[in-house]
PDB file of N, CA and C in Angstrom:
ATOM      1  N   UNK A   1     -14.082   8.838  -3.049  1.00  0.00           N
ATOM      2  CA  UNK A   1     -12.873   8.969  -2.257  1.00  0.00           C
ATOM      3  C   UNK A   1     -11.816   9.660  -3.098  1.00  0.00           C
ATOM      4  N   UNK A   2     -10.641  10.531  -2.370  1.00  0.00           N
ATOM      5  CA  UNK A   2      -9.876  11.379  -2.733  1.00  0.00           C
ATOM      6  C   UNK A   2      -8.391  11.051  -2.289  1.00  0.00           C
ATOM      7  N   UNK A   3      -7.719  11.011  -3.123  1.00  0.00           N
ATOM      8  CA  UNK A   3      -6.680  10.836  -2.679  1.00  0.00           C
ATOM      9  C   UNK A   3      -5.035  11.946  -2.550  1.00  0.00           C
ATOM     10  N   UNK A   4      -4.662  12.736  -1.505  1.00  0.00           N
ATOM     11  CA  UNK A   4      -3.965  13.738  -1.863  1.00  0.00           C
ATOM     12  C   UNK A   4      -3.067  13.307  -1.451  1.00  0.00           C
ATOM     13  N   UNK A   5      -1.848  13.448  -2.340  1.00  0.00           N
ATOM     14  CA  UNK A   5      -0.581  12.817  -2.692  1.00  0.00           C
ATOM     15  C   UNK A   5       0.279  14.340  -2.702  1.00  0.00           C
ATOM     16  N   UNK A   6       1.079  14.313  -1.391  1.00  0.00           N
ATOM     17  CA  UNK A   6       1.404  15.696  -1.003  1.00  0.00           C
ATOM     18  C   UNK A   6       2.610  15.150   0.056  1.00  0.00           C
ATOM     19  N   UNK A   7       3.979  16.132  -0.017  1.00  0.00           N
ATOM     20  CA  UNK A   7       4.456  16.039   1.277  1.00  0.00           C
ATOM     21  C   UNK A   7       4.638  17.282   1.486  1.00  0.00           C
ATOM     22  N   UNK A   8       4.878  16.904   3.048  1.00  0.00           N
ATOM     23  CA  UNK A   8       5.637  18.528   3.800  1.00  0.00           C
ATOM     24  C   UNK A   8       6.750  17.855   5.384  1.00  0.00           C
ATOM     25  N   UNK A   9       7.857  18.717   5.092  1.00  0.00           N
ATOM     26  CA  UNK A   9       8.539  18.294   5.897  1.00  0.00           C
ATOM     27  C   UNK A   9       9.073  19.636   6.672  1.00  0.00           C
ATOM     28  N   UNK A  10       9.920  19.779   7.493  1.00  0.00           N
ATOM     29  CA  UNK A  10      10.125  21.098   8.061  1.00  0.00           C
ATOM     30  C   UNK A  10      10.923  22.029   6.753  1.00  0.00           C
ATOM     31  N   UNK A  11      11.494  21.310   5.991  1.00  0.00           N
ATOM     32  CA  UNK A  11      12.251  22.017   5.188  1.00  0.00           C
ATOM     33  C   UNK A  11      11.164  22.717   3.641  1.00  0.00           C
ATOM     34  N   UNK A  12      10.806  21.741   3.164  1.00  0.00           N
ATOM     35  CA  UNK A  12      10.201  21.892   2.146  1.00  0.00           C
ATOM     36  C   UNK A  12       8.126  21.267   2.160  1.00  0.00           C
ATOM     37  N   UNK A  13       7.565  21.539   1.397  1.00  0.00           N
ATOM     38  CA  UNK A  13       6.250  20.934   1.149  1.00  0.00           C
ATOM     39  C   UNK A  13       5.268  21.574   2.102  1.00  0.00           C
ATOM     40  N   UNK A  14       4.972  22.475   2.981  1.00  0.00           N
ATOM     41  CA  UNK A  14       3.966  23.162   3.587  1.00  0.00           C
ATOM     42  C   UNK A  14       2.794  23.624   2.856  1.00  0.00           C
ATOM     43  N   UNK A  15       3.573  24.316   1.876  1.00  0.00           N
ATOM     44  CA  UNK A  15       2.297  24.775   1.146  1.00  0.00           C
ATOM     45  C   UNK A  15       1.357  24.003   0.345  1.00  0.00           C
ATOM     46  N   UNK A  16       2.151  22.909  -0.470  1.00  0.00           N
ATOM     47  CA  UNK A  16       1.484  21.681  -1.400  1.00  0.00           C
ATOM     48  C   UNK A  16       0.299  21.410  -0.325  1.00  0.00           C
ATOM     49  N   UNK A  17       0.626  20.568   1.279  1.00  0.00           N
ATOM     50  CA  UNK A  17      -0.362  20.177   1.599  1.00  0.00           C
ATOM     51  C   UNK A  17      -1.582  20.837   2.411  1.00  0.00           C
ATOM     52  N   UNK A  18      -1.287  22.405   2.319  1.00  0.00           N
ATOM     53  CA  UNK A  18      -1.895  23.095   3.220  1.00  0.00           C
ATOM     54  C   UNK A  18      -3.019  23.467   1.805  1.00  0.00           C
ATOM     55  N   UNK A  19      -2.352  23.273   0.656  1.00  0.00           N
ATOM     56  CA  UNK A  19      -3.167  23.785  -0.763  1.00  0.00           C
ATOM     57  C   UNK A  19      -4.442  22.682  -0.640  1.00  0.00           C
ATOM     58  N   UNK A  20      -3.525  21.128  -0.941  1.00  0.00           N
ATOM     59  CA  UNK A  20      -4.431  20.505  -0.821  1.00  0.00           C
ATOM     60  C   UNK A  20      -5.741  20.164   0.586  1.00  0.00           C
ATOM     61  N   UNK A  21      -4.833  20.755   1.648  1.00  0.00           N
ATOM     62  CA  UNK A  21      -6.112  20.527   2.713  1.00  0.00           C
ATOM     63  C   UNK A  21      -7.071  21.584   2.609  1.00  0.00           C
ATOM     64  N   UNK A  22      -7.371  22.559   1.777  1.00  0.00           N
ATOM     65  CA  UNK A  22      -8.198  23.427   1.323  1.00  0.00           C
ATOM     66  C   UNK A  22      -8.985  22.640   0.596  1.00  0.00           C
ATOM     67  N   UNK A  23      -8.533  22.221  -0.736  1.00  0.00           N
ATOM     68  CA  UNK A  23      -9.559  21.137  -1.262  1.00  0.00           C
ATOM     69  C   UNK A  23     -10.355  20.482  -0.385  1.00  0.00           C
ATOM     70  N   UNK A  24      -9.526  19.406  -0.198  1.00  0.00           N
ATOM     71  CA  UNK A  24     -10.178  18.228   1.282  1.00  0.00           C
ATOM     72  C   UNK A  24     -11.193  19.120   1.735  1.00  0.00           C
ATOM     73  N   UNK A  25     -11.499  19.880   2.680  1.00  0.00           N
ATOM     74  CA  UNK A  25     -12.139  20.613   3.210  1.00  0.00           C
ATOM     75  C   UNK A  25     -13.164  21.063   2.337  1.00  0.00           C
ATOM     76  N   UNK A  26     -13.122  21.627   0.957  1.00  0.00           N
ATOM     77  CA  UNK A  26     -14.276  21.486   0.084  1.00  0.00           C
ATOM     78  C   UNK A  26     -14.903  20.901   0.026  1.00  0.00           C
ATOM     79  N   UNK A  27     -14.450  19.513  -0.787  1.00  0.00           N
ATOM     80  CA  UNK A  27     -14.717  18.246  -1.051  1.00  0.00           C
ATOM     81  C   UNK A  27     -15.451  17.817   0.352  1.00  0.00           C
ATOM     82  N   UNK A  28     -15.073  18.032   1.447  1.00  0.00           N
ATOM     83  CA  UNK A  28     -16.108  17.471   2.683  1.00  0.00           C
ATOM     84  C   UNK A  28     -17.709  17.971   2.552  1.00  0.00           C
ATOM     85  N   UNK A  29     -17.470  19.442   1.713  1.00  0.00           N
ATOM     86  CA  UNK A  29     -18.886  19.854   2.200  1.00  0.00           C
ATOM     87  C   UNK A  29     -19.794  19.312   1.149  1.00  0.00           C
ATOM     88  N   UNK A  30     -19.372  18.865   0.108  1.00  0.00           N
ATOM     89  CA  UNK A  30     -19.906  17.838  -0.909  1.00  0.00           C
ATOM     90  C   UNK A  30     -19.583  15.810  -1.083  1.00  0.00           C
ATOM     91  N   UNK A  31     -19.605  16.003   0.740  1.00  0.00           N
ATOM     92  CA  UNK A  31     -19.507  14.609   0.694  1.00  0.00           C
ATOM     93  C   UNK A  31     -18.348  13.522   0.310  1.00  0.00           C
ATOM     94  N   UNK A  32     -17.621  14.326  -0.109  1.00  0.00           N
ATOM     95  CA  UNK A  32     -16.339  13.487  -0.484  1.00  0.00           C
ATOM     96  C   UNK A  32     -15.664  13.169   0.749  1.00  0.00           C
ATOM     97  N   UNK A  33     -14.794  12.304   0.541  1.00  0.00           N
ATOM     98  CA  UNK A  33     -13.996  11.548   1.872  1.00  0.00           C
ATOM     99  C   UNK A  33     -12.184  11.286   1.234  1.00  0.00           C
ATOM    100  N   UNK A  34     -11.745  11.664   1.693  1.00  0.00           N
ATOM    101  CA  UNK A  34     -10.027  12.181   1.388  1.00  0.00           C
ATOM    102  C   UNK A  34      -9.002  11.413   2.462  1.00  0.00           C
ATOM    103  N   UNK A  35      -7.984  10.947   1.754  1.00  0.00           N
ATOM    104  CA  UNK A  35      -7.170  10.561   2.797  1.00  0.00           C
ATOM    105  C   UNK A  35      -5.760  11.148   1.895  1.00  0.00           C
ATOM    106  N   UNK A  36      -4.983  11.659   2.960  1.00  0.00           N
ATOM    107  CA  UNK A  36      -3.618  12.315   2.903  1.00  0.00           C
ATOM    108  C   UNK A  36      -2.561  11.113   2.732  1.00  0.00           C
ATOM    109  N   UNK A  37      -2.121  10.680   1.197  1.00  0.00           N
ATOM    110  CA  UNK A  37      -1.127  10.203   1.619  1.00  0.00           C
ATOM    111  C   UNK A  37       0.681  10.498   1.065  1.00  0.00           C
ATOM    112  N   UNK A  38       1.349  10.374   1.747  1.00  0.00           N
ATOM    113  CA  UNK A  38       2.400  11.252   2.270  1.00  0.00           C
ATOM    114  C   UNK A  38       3.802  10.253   2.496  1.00  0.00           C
ATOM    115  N   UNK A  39       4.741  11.043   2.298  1.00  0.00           N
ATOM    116  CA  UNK A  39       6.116   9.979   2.357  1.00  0.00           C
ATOM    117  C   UNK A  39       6.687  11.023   3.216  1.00  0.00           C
ATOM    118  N   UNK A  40       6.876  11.984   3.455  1.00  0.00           N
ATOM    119  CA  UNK A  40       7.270  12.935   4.890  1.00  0.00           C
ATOM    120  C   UNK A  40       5.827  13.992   4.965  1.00  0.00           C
ATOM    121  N   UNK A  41       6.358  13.774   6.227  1.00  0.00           N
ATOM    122  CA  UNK A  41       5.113  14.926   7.191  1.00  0.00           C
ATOM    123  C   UNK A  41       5.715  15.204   8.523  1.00  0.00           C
ATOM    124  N   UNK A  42       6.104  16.460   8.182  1.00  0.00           N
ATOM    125  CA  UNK A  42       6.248  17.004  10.033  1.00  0.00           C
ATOM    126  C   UNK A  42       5.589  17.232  10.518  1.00  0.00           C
ATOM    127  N   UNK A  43       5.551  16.899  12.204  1.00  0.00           N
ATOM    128  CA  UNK A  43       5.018  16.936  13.138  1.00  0.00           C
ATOM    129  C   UNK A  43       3.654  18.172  13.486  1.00  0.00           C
ATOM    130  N   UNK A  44       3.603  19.072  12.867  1.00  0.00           N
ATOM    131  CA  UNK A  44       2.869  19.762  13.048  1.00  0.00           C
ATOM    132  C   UNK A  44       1.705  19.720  12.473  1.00  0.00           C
ATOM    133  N   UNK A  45       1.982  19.564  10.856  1.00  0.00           N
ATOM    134  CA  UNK A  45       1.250  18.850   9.736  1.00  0.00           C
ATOM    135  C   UNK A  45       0.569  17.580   9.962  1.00  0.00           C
ATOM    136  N   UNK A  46       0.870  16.902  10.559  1.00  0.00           N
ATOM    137  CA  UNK A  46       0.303  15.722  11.060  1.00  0.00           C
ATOM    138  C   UNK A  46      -0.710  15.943  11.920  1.00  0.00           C
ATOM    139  N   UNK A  47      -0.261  16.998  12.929  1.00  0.00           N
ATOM    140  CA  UNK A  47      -1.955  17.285  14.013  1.00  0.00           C
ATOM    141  C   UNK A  47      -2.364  18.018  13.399  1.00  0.00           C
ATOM    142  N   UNK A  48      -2.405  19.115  11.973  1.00  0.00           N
ATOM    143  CA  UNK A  48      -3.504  19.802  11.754  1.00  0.00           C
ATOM    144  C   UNK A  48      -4.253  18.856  11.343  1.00  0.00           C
ATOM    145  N   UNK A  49      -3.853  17.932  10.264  1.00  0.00           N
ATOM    146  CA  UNK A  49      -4.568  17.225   8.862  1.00  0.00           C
ATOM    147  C   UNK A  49      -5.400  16.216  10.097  1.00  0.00           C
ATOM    148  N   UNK A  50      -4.783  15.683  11.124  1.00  0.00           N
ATOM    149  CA  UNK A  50      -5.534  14.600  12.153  1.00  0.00           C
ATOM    150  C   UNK A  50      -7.000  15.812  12.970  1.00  0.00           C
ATOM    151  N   UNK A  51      -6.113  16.909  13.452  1.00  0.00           N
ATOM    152  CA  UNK A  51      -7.094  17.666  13.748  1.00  0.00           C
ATOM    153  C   UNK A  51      -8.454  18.151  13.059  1.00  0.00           C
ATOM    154  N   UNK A  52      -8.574  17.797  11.899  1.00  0.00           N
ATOM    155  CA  UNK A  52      -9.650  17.951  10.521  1.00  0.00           C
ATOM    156  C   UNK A  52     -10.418  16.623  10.715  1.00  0.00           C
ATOM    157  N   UNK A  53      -9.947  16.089  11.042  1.00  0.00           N
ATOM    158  CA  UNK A  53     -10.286  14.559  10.564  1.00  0.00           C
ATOM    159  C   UNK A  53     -10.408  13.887   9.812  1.00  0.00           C
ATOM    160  N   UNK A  54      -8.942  13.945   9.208  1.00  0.00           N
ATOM    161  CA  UNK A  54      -8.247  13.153   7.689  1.00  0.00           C
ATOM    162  C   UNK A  54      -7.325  12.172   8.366  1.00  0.00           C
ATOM    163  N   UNK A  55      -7.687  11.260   7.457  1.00  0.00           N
ATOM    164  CA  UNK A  55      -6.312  10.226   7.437  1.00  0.00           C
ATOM    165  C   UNK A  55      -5.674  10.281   6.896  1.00  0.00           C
ATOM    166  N   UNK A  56      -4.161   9.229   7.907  1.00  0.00           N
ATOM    167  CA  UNK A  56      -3.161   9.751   7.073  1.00  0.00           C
ATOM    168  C   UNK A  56      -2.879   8.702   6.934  1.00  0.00           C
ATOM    169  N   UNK A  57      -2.308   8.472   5.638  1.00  0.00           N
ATOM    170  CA  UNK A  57      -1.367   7.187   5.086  1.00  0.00           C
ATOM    171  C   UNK A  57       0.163   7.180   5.016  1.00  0.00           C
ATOM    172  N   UNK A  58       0.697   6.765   5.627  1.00  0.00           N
ATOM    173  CA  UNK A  58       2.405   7.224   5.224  1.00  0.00           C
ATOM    174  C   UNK A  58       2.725   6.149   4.659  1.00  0.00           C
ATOM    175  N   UNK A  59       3.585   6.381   3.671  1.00  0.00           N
ATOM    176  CA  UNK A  59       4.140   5.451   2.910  1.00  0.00           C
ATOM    177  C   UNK A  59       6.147   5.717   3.473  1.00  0.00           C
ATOM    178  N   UNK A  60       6.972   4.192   3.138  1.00  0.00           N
ATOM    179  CA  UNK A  60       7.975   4.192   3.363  1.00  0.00           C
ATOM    180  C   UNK A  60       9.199   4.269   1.761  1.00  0.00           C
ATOM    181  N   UNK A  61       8.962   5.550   1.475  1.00  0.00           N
ATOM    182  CA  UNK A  61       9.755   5.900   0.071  1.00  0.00           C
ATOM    183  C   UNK A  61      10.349   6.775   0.257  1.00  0.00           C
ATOM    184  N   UNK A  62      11.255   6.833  -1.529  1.00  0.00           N
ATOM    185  CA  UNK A  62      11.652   7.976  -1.570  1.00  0.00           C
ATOM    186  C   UNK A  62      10.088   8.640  -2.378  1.00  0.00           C
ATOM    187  N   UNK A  63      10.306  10.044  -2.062  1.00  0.00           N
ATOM    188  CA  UNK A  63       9.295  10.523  -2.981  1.00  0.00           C
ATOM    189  C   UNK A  63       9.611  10.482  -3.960  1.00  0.00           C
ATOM    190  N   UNK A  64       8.790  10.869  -5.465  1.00  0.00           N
ATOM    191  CA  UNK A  64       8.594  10.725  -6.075  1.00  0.00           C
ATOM    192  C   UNK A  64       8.847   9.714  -6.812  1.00  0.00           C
ATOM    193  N   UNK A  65       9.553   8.324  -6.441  1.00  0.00           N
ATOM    194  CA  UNK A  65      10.184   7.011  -6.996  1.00  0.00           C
ATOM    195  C   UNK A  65       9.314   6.093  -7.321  1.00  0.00           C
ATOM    196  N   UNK A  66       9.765   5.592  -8.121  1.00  0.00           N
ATOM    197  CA  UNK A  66       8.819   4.263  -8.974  1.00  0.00           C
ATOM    198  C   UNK A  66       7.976   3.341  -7.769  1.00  0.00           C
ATOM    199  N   UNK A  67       8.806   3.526  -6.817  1.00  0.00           N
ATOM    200  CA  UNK A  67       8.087   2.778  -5.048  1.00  0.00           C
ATOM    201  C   UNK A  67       7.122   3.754  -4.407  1.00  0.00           C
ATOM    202  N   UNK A  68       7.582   4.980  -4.522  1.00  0.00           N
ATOM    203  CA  UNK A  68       6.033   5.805  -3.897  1.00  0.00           C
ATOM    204  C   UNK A  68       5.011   5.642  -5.011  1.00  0.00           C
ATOM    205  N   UNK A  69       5.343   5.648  -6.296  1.00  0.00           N
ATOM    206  CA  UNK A  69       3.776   5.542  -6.933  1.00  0.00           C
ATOM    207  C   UNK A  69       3.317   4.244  -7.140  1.00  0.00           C
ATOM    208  N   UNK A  70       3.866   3.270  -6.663  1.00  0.00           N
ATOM    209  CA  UNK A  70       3.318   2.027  -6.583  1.00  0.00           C
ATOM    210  C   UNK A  70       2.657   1.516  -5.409  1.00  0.00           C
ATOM    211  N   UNK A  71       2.957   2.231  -4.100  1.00  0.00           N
ATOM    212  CA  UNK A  71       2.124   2.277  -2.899  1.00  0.00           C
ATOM    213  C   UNK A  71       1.422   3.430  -3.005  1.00  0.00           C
ATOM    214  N   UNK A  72       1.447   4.519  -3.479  1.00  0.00           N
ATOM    215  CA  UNK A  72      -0.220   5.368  -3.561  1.00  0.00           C
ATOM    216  C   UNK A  72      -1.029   4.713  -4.359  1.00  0.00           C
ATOM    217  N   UNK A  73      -0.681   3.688  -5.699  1.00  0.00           N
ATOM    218  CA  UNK A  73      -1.490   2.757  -6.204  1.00  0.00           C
ATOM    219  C   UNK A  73      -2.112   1.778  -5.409  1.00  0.00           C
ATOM    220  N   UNK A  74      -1.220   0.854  -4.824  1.00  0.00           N
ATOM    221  CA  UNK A  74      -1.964   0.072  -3.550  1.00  0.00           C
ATOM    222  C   UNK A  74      -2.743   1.104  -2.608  1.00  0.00           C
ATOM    223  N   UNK A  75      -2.506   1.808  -2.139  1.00  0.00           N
ATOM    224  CA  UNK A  75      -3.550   2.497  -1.372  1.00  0.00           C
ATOM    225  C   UNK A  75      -4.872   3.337  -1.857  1.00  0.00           C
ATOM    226  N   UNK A  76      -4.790   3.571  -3.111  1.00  0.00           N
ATOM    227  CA  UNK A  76      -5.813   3.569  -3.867  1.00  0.00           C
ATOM    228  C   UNK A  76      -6.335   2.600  -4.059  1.00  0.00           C
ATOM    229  N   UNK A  77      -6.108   1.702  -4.756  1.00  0.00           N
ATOM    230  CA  UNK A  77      -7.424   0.229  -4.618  1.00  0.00           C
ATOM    231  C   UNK A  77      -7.659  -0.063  -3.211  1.00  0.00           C
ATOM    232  N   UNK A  78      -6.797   0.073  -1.846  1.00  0.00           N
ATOM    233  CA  UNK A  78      -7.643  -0.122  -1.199  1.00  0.00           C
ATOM    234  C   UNK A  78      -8.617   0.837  -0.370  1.00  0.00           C
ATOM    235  N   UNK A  79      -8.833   2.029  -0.792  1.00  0.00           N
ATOM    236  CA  UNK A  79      -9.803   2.671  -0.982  1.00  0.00           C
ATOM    237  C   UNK A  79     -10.751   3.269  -1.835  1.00  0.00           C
ATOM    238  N   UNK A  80     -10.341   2.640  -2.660  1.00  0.00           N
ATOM    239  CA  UNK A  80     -11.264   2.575  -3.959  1.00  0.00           C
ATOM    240  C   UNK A  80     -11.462   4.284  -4.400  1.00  0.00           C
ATOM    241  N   UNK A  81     -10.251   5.103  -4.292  1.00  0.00           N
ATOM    242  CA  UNK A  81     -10.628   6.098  -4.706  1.00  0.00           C
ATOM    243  C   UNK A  81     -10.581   6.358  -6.287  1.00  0.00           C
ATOM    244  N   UNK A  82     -11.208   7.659  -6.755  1.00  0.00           N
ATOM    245  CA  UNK A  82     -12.082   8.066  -7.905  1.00  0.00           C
ATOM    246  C   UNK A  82     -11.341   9.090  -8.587  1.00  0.00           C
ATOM    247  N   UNK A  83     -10.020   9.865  -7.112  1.00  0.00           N
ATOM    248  CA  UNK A  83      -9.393  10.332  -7.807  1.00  0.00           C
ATOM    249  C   UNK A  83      -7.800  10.421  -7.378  1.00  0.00           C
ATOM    250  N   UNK A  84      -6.843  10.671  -8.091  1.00  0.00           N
ATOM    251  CA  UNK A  84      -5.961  10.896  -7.047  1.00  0.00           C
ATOM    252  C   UNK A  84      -5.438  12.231  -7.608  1.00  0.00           C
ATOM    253  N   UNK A  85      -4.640  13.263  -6.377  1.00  0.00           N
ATOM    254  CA  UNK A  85      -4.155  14.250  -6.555  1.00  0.00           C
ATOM    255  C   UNK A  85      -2.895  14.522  -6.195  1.00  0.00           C
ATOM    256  N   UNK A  86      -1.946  15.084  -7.276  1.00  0.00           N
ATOM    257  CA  UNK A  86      -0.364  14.789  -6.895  1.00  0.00           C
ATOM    258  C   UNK A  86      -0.314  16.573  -6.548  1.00  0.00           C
ATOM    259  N   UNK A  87       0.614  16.927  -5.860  1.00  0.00           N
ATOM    260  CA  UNK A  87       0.867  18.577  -5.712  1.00  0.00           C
ATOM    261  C   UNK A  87       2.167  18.218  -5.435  1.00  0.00           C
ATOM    262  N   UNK A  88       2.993  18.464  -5.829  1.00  0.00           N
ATOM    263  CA  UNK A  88       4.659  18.355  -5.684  1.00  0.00           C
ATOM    264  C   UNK A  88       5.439  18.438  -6.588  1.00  0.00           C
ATOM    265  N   UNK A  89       6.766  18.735  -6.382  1.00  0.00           N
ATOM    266  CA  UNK A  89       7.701  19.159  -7.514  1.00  0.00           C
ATOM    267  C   UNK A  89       8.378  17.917  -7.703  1.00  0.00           C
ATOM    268  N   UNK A  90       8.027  16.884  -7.079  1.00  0.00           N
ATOM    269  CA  UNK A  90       8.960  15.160  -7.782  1.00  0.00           C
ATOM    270  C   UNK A  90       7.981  14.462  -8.479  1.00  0.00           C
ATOM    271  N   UNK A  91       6.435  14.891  -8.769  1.00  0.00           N
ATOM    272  CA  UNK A  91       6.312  13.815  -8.879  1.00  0.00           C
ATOM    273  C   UNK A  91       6.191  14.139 -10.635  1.00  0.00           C
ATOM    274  N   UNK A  92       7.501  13.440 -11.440  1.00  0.00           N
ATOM    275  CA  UNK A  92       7.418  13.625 -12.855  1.00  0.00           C
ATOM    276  C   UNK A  92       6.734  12.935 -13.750  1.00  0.00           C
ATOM    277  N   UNK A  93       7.064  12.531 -15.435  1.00  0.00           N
ATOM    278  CA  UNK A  93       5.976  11.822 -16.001  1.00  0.00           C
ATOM    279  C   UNK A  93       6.130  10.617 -16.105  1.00  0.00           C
ATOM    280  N   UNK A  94       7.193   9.916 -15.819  1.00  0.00           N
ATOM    281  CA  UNK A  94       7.119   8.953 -14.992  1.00  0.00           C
ATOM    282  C   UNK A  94       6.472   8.676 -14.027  1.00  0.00           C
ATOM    283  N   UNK A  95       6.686   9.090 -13.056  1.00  0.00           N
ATOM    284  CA  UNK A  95       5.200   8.824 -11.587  1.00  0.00           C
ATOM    285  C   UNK A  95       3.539   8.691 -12.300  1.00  0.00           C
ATOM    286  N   UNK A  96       3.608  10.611 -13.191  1.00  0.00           N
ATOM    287  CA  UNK A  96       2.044  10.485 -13.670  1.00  0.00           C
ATOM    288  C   UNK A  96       1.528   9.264 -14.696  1.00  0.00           C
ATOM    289  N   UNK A  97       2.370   8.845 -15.074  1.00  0.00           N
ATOM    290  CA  UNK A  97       2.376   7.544 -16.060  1.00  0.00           C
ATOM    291  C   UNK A  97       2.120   6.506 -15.459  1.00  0.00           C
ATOM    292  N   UNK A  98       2.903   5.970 -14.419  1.00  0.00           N
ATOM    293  CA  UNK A  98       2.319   4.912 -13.471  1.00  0.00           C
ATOM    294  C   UNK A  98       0.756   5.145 -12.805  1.00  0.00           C
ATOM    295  N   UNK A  99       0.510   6.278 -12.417  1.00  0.00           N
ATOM    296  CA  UNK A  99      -0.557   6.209 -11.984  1.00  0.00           C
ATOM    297  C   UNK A  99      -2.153   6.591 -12.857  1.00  0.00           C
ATOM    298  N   UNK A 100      -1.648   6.964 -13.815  1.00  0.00           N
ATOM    299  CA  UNK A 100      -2.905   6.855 -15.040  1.00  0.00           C
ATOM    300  C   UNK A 100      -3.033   5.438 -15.425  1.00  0.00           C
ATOM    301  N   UNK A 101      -2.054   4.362 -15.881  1.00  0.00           N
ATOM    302  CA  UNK A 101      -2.225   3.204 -16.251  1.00  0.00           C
ATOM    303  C   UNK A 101      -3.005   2.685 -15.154  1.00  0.00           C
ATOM    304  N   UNK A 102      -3.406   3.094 -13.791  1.00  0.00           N
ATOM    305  CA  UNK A 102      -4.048   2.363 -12.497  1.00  0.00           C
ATOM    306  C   UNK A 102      -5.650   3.257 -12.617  1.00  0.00           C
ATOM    307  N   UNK A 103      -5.668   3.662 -13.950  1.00  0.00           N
ATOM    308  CA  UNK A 103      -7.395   4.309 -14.287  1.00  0.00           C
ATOM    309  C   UNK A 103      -7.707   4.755 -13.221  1.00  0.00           C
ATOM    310  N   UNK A 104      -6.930   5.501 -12.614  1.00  0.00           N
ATOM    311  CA  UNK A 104      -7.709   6.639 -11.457  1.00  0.00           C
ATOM    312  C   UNK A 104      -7.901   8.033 -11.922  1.00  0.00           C
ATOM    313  N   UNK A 105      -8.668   8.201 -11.915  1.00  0.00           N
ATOM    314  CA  UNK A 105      -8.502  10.332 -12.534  1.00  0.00           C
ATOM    315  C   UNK A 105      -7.390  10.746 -11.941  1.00  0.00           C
ATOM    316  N   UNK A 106      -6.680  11.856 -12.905  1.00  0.00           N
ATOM    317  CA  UNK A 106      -5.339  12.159 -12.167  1.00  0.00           C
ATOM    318  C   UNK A 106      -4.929  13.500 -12.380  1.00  0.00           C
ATOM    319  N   UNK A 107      -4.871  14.380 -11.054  1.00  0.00           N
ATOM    320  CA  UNK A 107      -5.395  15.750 -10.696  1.00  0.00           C
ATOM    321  C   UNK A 107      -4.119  16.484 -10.567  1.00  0.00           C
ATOM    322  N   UNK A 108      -2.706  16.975 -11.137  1.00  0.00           N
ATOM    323  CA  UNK A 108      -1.614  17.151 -10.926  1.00  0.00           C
ATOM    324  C   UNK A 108      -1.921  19.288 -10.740  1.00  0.00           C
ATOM    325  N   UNK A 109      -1.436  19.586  -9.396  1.00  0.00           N
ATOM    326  CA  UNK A 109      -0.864  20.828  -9.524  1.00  0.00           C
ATOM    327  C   UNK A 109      -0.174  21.076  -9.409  1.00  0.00           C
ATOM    328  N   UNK A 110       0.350  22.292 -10.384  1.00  0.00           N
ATOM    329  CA  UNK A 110       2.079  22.391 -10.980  1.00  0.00           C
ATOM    330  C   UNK A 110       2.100  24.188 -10.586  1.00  0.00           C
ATOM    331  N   UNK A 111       2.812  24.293 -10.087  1.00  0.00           N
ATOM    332  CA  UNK A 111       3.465  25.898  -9.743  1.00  0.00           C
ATOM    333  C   UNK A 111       4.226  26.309 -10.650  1.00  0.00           C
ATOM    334  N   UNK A 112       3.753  27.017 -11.658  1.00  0.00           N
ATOM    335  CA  UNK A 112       5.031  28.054 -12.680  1.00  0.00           C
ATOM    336  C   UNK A 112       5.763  29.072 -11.894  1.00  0.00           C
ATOM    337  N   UNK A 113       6.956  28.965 -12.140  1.00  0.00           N
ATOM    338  CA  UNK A 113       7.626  30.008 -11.558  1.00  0.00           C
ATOM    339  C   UNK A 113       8.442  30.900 -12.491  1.00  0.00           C
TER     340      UNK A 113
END
């Protein structure tokens, strides 16, 4: 199990999760099983990723806060995923710190600009 740790809202985050639903979509053809989880998602984003047939997890945070990486942690043990994947510009080394101490592999893509 996969875990993509991505937002998109009308303003910002389209591309993070459209990056990561490319993965997902890999990862399907090798059997992997992915769930999207997310602290904003607009409306549109929501029926593609449902239209794939991903789940979605929403969490009630701010992003990138000591509270979103402590519920993508709970939602990782309860899917026992293997990896998790952050794509976003909040989530700092703080966040990646919380979520390495929870021994999940931890997959961060970072955009140089």
């Amino acid at each position: 199990m996969i875990i993509f740790r991505a937002d998109a809202s009308p303003q910002i985050g389209t591309g993070h999760v459209m990056r990561c639903l490319t993965l997902a979509q890999i990862f399907r053809k090798y059997g992997e099983h992915s769930v999207f989880v997310m602290c904003m998602i607009a409306p549109p984003i929501r029926n593609r990723l449902k239209s794939e047939g991903f789940e979605i997890r929403e969490l009630n945070c701010v992003p990138g806060s000591v509270d979103d990486a402590k519920q993508t942690i709970l939602v990782s043990k309860d899917v026992s995923a293997a990896w998790i994947v952050l794509d976003g510009y909040h989530f700092d080394a703080t966040y990646q710190r919380l979520i390495k101490e929870l021994g999940s592999n931890l997959l961060l893509i970072e955009e140089f600009q």
